[in-house]
C-alpha atoms as a PDB file:
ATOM      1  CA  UNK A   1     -12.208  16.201   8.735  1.00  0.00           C
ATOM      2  CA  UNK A   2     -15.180  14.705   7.356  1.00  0.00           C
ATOM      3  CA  UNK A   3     -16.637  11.346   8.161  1.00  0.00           C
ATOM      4  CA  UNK A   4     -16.079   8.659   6.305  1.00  0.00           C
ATOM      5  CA  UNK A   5     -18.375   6.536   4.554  1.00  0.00           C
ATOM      6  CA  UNK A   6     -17.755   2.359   4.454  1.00  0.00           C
ATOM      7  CA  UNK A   7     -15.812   1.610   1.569  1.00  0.00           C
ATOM      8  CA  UNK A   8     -15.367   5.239  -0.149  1.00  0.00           C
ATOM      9  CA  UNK A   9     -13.202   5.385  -2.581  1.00  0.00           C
ATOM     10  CA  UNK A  10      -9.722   7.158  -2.042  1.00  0.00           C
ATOM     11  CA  UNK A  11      -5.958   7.822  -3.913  1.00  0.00           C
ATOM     12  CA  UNK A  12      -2.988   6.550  -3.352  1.00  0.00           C
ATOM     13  CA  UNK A  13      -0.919   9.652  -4.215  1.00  0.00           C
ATOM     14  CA  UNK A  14       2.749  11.374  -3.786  1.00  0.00           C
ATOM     15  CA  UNK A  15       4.424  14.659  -2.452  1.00  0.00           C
ATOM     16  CA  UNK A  16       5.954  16.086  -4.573  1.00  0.00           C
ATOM     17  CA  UNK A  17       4.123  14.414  -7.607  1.00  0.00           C
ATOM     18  CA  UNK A  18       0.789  15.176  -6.818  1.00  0.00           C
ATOM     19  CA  UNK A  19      -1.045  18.381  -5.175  1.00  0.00           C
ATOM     20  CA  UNK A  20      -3.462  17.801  -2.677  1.00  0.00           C
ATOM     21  CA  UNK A  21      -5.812  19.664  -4.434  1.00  0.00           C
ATOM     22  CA  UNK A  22      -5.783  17.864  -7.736  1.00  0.00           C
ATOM     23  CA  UNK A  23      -6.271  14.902  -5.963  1.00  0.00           C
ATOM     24  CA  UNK A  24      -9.416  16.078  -4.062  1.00  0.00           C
ATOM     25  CA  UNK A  25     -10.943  17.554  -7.358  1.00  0.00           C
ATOM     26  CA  UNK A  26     -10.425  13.397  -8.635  1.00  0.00           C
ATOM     27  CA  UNK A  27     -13.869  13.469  -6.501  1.00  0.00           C
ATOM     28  CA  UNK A  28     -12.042  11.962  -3.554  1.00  0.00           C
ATOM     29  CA  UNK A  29     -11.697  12.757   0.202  1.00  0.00           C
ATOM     30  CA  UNK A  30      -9.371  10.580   1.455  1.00  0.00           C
ATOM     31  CA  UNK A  31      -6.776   8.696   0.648  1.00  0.00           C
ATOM     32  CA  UNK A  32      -2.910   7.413   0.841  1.00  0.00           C
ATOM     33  CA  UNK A  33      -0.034   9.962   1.028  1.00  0.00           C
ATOM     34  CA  UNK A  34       3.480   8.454  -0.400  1.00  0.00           C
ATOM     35  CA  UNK A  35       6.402   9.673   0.488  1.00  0.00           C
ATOM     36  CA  UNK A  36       9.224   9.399  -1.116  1.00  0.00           C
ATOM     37  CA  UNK A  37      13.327   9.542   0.203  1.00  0.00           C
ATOM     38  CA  UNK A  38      13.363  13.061  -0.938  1.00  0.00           C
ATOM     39  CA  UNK A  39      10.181  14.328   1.118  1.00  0.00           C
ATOM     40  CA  UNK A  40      10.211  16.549   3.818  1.00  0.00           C
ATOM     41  CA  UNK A  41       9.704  15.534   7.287  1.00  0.00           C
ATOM     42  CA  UNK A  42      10.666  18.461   9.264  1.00  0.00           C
ATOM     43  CA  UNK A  43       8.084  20.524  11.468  1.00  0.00           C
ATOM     44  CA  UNK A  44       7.452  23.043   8.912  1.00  0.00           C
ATOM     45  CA  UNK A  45       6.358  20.166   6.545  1.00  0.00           C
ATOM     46  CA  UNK A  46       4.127  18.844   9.072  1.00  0.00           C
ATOM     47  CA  UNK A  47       2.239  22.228   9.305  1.00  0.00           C
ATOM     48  CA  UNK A  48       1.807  22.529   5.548  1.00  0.00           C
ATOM     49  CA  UNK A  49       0.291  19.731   5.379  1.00  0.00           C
ATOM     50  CA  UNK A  50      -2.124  20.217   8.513  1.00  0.00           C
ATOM     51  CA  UNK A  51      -2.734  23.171   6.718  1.00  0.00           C
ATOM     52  CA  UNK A  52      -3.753  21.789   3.461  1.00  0.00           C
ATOM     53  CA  UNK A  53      -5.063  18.929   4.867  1.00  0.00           C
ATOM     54  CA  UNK A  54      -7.577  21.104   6.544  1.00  0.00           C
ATOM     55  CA  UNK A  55      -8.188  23.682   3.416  1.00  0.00           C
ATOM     56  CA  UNK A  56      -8.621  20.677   1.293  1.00  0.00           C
ATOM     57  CA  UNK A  57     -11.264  18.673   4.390  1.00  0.00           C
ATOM     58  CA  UNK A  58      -8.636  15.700   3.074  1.00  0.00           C
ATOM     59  CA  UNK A  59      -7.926  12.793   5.298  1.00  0.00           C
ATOM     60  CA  UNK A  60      -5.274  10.815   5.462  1.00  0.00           C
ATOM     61  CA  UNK A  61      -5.808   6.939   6.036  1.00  0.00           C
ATOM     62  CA  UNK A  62      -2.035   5.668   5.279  1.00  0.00           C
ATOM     63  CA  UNK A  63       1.376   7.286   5.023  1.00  0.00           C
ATOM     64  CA  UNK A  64       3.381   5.246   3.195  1.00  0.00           C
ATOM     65  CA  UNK A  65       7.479   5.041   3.013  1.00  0.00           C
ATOM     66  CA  UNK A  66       9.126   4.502   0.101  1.00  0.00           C
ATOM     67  CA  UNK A  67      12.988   4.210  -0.610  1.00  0.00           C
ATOM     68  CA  UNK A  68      16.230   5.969  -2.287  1.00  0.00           C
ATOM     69  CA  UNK A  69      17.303   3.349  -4.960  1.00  0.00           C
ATOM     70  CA  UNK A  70      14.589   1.355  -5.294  1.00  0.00           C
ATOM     71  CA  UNK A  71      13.727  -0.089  -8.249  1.00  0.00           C
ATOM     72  CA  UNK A  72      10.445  -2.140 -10.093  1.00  0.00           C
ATOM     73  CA  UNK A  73      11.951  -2.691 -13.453  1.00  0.00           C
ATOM     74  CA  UNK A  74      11.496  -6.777 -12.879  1.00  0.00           C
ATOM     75  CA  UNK A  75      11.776  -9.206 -10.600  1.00  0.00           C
ATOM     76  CA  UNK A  76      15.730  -9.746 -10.364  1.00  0.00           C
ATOM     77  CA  UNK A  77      15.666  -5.777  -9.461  1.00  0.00           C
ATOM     78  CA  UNK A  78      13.314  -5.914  -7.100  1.00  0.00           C
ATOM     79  CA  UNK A  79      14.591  -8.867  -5.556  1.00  0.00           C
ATOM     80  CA  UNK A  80      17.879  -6.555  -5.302  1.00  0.00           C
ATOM     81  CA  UNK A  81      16.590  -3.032  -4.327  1.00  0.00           C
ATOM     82  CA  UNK A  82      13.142  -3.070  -2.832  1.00  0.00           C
ATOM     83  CA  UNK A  83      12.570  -2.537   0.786  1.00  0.00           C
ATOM     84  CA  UNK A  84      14.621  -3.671   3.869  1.00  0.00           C
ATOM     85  CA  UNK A  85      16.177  -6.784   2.156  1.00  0.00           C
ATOM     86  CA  UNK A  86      19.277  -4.954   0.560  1.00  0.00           C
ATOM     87  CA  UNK A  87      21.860  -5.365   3.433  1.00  0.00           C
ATOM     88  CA  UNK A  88      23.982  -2.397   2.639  1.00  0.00           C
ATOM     89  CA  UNK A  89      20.765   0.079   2.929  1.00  0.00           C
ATOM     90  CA  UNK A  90      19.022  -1.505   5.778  1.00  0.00           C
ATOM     91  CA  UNK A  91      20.200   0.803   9.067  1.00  0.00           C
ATOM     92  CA  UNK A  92      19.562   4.187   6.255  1.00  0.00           C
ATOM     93  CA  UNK A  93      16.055   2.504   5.899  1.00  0.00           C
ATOM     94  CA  UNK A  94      14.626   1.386   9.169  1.00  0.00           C
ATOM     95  CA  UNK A  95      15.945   5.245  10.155  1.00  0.00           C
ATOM     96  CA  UNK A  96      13.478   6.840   7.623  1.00  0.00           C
ATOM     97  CA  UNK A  97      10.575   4.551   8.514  1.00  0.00           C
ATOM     98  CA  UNK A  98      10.919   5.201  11.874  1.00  0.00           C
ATOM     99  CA  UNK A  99      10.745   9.001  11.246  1.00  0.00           C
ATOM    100  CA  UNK A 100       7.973   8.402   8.813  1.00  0.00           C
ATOM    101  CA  UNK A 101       6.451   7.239  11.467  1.00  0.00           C
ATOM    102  CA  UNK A 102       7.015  10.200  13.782  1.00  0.00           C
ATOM    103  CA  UNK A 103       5.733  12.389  10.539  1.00  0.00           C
ATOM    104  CA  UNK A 104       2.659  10.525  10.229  1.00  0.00           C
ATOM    105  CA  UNK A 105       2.112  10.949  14.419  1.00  0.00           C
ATOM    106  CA  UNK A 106       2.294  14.906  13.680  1.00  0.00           C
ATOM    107  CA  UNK A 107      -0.373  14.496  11.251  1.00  0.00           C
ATOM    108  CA  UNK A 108      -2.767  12.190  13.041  1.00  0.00           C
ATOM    109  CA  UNK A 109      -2.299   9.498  10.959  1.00  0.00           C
ATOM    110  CA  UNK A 110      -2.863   6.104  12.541  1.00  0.00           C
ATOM    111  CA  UNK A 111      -1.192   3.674  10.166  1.00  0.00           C
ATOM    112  CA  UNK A 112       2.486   3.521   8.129  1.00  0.00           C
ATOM    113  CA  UNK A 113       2.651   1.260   5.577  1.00  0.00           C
ATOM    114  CA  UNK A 114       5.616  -0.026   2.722  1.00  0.00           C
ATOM    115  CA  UNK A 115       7.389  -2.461   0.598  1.00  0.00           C
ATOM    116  CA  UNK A 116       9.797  -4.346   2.940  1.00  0.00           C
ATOM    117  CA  UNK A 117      11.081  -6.647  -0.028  1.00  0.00           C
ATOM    118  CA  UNK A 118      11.011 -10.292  -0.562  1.00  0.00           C
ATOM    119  CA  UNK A 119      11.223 -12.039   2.353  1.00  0.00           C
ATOM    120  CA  UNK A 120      13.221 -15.283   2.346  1.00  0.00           C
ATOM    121  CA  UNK A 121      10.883 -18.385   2.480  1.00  0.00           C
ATOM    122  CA  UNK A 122      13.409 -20.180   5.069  1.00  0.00           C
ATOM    123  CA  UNK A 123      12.944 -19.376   8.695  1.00  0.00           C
ATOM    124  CA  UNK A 124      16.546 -19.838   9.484  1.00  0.00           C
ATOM    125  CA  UNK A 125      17.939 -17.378   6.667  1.00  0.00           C
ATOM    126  CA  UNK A 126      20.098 -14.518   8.153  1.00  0.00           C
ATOM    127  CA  UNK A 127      18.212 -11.661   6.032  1.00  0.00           C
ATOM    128  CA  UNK A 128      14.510 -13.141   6.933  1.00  0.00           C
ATOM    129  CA  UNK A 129      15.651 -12.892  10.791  1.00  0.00           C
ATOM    130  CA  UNK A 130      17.224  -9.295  10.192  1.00  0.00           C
ATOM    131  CA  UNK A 131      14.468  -8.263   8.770  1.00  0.00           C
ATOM    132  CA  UNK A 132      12.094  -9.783  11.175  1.00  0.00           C
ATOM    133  CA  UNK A 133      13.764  -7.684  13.593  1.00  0.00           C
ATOM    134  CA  UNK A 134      13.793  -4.746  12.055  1.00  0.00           C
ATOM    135  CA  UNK A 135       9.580  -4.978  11.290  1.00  0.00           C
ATOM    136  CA  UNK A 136       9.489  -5.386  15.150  1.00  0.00           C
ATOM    137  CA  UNK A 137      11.604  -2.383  15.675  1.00  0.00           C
ATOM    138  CA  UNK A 138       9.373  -0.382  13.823  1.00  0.00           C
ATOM    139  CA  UNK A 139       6.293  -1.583  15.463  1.00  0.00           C
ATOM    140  CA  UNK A 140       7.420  -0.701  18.015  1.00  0.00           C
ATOM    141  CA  UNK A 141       7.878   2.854  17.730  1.00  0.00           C
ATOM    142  CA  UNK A 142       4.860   3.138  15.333  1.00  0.00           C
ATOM    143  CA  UNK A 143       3.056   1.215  18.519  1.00  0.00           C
ATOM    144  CA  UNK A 144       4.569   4.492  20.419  1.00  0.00           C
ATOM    145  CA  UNK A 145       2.179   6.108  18.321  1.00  0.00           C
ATOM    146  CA  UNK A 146      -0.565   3.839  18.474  1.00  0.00           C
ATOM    147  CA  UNK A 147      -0.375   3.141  14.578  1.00  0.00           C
ATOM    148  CA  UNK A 148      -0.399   0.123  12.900  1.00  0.00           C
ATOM    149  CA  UNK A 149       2.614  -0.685  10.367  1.00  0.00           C
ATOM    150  CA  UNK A 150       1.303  -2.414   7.201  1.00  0.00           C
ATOM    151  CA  UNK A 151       3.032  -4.378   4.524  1.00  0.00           C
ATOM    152  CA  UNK A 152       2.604  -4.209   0.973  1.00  0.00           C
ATOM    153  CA  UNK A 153       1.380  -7.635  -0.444  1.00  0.00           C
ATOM    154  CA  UNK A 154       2.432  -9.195  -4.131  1.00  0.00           C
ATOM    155  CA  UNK A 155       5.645 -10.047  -3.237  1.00  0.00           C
ATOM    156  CA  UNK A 156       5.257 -13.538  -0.911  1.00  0.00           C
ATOM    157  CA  UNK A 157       2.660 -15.748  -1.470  1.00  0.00           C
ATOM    158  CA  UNK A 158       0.065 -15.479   1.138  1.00  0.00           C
ATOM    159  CA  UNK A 159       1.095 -18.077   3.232  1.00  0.00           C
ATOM    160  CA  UNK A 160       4.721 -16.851   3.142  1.00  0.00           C
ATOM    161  CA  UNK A 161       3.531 -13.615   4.450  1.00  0.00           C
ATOM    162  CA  UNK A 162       0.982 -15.353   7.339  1.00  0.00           C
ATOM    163  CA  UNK A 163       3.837 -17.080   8.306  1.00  0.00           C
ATOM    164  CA  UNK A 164       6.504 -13.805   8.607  1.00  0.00           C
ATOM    165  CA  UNK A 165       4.226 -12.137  10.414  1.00  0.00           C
ATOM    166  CA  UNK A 166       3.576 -14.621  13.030  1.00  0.00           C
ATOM    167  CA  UNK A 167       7.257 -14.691  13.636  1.00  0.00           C
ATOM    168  CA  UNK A 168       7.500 -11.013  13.845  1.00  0.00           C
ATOM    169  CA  UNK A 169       4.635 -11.292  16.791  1.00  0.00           C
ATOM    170  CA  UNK A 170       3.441  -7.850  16.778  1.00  0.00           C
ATOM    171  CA  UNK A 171      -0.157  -7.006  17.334  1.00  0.00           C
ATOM    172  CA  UNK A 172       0.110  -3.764  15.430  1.00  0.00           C
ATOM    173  CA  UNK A 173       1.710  -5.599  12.490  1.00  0.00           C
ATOM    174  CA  UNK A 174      -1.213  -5.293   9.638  1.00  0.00           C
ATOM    175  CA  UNK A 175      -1.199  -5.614   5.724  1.00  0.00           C
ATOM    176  CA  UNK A 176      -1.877  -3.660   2.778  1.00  0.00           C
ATOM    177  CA  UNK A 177      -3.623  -5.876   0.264  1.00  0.00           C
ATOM    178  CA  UNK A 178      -2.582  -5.116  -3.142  1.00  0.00           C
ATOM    179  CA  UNK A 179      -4.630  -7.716  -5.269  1.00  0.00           C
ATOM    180  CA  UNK A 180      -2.932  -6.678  -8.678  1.00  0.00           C
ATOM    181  CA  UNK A 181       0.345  -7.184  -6.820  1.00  0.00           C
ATOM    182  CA  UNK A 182      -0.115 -10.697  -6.331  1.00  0.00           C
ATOM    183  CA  UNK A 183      -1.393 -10.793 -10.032  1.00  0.00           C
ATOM    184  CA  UNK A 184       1.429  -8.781 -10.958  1.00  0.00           C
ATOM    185  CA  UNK A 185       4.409 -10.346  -9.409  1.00  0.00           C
ATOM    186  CA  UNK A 186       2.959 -13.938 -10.073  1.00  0.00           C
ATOM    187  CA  UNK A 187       2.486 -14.618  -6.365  1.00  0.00           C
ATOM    188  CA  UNK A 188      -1.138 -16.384  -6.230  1.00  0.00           C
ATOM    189  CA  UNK A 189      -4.839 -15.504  -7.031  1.00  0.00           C
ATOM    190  CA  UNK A 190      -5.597 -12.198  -4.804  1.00  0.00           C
ATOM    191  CA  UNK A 191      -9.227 -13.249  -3.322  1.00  0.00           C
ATOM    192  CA  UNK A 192      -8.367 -16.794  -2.124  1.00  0.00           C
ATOM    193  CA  UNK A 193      -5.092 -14.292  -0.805  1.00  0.00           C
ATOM    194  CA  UNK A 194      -7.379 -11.752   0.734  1.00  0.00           C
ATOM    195  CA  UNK A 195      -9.721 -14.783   2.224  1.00  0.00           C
ATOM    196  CA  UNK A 196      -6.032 -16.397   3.705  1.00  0.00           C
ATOM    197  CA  UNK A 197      -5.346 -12.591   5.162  1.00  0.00           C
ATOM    198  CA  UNK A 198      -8.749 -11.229   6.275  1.00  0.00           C
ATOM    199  CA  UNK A 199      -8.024 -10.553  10.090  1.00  0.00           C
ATOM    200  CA  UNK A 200      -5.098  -8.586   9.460  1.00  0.00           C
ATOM    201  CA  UNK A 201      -6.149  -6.084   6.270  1.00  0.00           C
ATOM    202  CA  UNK A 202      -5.567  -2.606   7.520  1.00  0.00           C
ATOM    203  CA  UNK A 203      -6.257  -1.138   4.176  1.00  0.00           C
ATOM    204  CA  UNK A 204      -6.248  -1.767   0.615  1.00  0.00           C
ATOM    205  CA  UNK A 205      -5.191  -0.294  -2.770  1.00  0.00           C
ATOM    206  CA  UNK A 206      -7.506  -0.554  -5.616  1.00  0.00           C
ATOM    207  CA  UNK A 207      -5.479  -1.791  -8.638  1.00  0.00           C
ATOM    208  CA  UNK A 208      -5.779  -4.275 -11.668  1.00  0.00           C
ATOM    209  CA  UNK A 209      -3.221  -6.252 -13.596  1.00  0.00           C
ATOM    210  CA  UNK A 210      -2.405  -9.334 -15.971  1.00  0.00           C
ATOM    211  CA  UNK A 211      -0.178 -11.913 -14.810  1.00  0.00           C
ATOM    212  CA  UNK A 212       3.966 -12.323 -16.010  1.00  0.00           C
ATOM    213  CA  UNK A 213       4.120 -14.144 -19.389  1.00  0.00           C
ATOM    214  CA  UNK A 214       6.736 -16.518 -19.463  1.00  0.00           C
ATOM    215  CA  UNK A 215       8.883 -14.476 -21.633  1.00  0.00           C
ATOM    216  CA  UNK A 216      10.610 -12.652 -20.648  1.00  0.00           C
ATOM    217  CA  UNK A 217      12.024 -14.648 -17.601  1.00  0.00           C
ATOM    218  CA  UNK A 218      11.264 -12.579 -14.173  1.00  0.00           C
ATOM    219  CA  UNK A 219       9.226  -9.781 -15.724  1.00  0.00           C
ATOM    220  CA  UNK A 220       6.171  -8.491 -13.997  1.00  0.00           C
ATOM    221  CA  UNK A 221       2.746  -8.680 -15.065  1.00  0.00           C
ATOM    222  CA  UNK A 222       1.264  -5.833 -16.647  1.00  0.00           C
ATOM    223  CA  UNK A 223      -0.492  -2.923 -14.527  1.00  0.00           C
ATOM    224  CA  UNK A 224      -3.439  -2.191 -16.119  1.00  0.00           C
ATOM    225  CA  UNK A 225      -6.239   0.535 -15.712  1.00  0.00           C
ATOM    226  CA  UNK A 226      -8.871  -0.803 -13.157  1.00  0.00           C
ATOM    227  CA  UNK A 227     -11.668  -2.809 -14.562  1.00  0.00           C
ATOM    228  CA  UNK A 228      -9.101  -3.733 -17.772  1.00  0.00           C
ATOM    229  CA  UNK A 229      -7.134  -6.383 -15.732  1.00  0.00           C
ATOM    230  CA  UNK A 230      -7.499  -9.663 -14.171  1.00  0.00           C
ATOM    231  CA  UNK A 231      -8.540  -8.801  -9.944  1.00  0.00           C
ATOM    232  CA  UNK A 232     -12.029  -8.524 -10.931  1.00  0.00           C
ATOM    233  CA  UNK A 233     -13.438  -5.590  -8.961  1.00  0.00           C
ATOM    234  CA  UNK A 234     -16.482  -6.576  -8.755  1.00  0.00           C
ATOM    235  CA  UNK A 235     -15.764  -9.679  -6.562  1.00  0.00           C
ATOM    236  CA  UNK A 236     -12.359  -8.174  -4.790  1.00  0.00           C
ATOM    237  CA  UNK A 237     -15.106  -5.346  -3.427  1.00  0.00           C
ATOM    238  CA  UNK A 238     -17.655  -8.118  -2.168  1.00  0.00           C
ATOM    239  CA  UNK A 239     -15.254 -10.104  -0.567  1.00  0.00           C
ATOM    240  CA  UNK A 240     -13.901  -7.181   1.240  1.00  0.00           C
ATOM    241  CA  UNK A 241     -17.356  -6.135   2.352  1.00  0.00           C
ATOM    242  CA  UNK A 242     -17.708 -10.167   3.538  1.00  0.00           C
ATOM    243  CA  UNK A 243     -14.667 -10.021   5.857  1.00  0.00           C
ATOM    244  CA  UNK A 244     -15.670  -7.129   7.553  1.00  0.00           C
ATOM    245  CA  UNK A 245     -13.478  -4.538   5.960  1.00  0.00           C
ATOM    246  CA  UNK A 246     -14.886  -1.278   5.988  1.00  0.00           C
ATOM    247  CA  UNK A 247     -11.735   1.248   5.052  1.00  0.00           C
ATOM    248  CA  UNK A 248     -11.311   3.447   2.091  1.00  0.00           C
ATOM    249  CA  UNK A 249     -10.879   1.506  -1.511  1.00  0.00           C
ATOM    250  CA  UNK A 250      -7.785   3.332  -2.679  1.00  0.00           C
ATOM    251  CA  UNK A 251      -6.961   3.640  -6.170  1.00  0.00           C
ATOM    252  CA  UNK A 252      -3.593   3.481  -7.362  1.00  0.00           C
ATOM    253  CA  UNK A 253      -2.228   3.551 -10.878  1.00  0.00           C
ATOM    254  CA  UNK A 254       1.175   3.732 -11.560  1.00  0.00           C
ATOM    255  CA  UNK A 255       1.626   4.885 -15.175  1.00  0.00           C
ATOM    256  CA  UNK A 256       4.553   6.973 -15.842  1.00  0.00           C
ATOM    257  CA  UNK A 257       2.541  10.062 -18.249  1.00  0.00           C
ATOM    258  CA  UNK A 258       1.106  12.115 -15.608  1.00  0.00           C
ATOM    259  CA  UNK A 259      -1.832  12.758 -17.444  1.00  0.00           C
ATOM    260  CA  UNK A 260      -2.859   9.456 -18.342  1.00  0.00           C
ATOM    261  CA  UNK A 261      -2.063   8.401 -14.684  1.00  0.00           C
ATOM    262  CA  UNK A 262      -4.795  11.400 -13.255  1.00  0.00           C
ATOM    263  CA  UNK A 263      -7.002  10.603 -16.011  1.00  0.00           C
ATOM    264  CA  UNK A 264      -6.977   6.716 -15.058  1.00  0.00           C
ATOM    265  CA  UNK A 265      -7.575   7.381 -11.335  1.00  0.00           C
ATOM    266  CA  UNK A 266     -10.257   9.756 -12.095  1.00  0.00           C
ATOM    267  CA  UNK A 267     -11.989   6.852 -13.862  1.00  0.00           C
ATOM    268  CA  UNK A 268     -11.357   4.125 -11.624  1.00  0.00           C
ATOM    269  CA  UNK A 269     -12.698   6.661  -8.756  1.00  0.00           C
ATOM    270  CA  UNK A 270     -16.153   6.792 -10.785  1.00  0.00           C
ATOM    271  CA  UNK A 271     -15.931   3.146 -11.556  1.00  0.00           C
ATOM    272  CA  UNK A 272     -16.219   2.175  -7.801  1.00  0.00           C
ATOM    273  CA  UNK A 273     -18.666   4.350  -7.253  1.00  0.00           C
ATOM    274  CA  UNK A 274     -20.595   2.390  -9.930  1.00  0.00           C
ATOM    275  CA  UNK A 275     -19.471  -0.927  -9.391  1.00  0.00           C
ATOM    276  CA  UNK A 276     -19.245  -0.680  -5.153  1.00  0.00           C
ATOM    277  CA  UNK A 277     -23.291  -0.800  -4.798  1.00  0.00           C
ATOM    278  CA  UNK A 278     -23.496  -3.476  -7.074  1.00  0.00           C
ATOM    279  CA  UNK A 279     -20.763  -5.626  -5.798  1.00  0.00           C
ATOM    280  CA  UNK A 280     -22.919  -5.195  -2.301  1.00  0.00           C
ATOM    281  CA  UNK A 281     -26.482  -5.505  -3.194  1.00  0.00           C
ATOM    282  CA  UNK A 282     -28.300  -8.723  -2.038  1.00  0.00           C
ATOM    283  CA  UNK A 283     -28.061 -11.770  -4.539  1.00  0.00           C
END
């Protein structure tokens, strides 16, 4: 697999949605690989994608796990389906995760990442302490593996989330910072975020948004394509570069037309490689 350079840019992309070949001919070679609860994890989808993987001189950075019956329509519905909040789906979904992590082992991949929800602000709440334990079961078994096991941010407020995973006490416990999330889902201003979470950013996603307007009540934000929103990629990119992180910047874009969706990454790939030197040159 090729070497990678500090702060190249990467995709976040699917199986099943995406070939690993379109996404290389974005200009990319690296990136996220999403799986979702219909993807393969047998042995004989571990060797295709070895196989591809190694055609394509692709490397993976992040698998990520994502859920049957989840959905991002608003808040409420997140709130309800998202992650490993919903009680009734919880044992289903610590199972997959944990052999999401075994799939990700196969492959060489060193970190697993998802949405676990919104996680109740009050330390004594039965679902924050279920799911406390169930983020330590599964780093555990991704520590088996010597991977890391990354949130998603946007959902908790920064502090919220620094304090969760100090209860969880696991050293291979990391984060995925999202800044549009926070943006997005109204949770606080990403880069005073990222500054709050700095020692424990395993990787990021590249992604821009506007923040919820007040009507109507417990919508998100608005996604938008990257440079159009309110992160400011410019500054998100320096102060990445001034805590030390040195991982792939990996766009993600989340629009629904397929086309539009490759044509946005495509440009957001060439806008980093634009704005990435800049955001890093000496003042």
């Amino acid at each position: 697999m090729p070497s990678l350079k500090p702060l190249e840019p990467g995709v976040m992309f699917w199986a099943g949605r995406d070939s690993l070949a379109g996404i290389r001919a974005l200009g990319v070679r690296c990136g996220q690989l999403g799986l979702g609860s219909d993807a393969e994890l047998t042995g004989g989808a571990v060797a295709r994608w070895k196989a591809e993987l190694a055609r394509e001189r692709f490397t993976l950075v992040t698998v990520f796990a994502a859920f049957q019956g989840e959905s991002y329509a608003d808040i409420p519905t997140v709130r309800r389906t998202v992650g490993f909040i919903p009680r009734e789906t919880r044992e289903e979904r610590e199972r997959r995760t944990i052999e999401v992590s075994d799939f990700a082992a196969r492959l060489g991949v060193r970190s697993i990442a998802c949405h676990i929800g919104f996680v109740p602000g009050d330390p004594a709440n039965a679902d924050r302490i279920a799911v406390r334990d169930m983020v330590r079961r599964v780093c555990d078994r991704a520590a088996h593996h010597r991977q890391t096991f990354a949130l998603e941010t946007g959902q908790e407020t920064a502090p919220v989330l620094l304090r969760f995973i100090e209860e969880v006490d696991r050293p291979n416990l990391r984060i995925n910072f999202d800044p549009a999330n926070m943006i997005l889902y109204g949770t606080g201003e990403p880069i005073p975020a990222l500054r709050t979470l700095a020692p424990l950013v395993a990787s990021v996603h590249c992604k821009d948004g506007d923040w919820p307007t007040v009507k109507p009540l417990g919508a998100l934000g608005e996604e938008r394509r990257l440079g159009e929103g309110s992160v400011g990629v410019a500054r998100f990119i320096r102060v990445l570069a001034e805590i030390g992180f040195r991982g792939p910047l990996n766009v993600e874009r989340e629009a629904e037309n397929p086309e539009e969706r490759l044509r946005d990454i495509r440009e957001a790939v060439q806008l980093l490689r634009l704005v990435t030197p800049v955001a890093l040159a000496p003042a």
